[in-house]
Protein backbone atom coordinates (compact mmCIF):
# COMPACT_ATOMS: atom_id res chain seq x y z
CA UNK A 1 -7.54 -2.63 26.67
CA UNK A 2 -4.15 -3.33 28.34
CA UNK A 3 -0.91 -2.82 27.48
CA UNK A 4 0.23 -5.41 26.17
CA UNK A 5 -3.20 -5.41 23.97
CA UNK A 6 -2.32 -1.97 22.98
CA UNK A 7 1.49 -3.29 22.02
CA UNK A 8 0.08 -6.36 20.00
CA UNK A 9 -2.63 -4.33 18.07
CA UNK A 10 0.21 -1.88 17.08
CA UNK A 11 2.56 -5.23 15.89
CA UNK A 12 -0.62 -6.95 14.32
CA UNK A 13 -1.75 -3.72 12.69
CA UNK A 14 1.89 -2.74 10.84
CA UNK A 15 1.84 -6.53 9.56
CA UNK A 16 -1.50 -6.45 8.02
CA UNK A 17 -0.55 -2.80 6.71
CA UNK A 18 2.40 -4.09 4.54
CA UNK A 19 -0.13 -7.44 3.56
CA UNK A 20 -2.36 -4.85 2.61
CA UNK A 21 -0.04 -2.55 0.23
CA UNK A 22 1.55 -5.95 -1.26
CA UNK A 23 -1.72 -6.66 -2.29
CA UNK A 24 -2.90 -3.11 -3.87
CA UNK A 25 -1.61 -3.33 -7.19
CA UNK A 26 0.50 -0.40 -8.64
CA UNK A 27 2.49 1.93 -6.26
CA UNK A 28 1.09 3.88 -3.64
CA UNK A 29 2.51 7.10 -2.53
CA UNK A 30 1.99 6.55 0.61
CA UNK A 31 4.67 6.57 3.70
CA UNK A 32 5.22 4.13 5.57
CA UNK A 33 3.70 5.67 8.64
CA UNK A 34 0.43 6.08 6.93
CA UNK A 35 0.76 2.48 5.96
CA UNK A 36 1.14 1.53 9.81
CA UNK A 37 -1.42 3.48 10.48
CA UNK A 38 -3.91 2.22 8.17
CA UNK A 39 -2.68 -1.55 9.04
CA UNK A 40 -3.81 -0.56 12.77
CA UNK A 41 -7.30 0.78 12.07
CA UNK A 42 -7.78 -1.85 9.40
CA UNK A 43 -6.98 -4.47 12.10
CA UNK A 44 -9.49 -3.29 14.41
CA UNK A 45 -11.97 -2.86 11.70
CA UNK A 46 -11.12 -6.28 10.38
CA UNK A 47 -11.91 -8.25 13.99
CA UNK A 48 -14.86 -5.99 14.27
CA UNK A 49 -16.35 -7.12 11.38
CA UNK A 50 -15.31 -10.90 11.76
CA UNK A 51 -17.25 -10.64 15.20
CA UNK A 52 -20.61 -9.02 13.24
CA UNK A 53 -20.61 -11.83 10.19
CA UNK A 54 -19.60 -14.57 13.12
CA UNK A 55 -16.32 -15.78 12.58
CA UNK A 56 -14.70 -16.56 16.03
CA UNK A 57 -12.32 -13.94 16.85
CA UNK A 58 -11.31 -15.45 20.36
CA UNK A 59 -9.30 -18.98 19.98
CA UNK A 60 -6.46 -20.67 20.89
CA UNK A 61 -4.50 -20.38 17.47
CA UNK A 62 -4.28 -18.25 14.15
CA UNK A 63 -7.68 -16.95 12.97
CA UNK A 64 -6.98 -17.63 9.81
CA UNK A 65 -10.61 -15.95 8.72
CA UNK A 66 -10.09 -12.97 11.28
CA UNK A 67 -6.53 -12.14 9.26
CA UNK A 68 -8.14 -12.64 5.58
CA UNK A 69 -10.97 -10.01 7.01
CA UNK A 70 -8.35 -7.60 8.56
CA UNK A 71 -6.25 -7.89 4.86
CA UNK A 72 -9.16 -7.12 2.73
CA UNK A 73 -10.02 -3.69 4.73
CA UNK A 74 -6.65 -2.95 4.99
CA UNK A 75 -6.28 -3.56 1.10
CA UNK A 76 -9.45 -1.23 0.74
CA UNK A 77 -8.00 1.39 3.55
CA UNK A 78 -4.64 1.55 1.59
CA UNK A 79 -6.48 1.93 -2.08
CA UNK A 80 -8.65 4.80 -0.76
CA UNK A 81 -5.51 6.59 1.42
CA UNK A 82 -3.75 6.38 -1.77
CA UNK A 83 -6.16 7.97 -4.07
CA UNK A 84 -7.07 10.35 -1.66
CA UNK A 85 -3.61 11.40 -0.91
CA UNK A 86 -2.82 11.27 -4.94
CA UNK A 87 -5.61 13.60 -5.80
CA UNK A 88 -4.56 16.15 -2.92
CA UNK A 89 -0.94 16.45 -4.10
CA UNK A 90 -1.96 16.94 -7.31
CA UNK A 91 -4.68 19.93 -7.20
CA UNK A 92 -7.04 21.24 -9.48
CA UNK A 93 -4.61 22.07 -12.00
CA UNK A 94 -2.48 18.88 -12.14
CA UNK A 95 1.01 17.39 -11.84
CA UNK A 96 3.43 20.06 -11.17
């Protein structure tokens, strides 16, 4: 991967990050770091899987089917991050 693959994943990934916590519903308590970072791995996820089920990744335009993939996984990635993170803060006893 080259740079400027490296750069765009990184700008692609914090876009579909935020397009994944708009559509979580409720709040997260989540940073925003976490939220990049979850946006990143959801993107790569996201064009993995739109390669396996065959929807062309590599075109001259928007994948329009490649960006509704990456948004769904990123929409899961942020759910589970948040309920993971919730129940850690949290502890056995509850709320503090």
């Amino acid at each position: 991967m080259t740079v400027t693959g490296i750069i765009t994943a990184i700008l692609i990934g914090i876009v579909i990050g935020v397009l994944g916590r708009l559509v979580v519903p409720g709040k997260q308590n989540i940073g925003v770091l976490v939220t990049i970072g979850v946006g990143i791995v959801s993107a790569l996820i996201g064009t993995w899987l739109a390669q396996l089920i065959g929807i062309p990744t590599a075109t001259s335009g928007v994948d329009w089917l490649e960006l509704l993939v990456q948004v769904v996984v990123a929409a899961i990635g942020v759910a589970l991050v948040a309920a993971l993170m919730g129940r850690r803060r949290t502890g056995v006893a509850g709320p503090r």
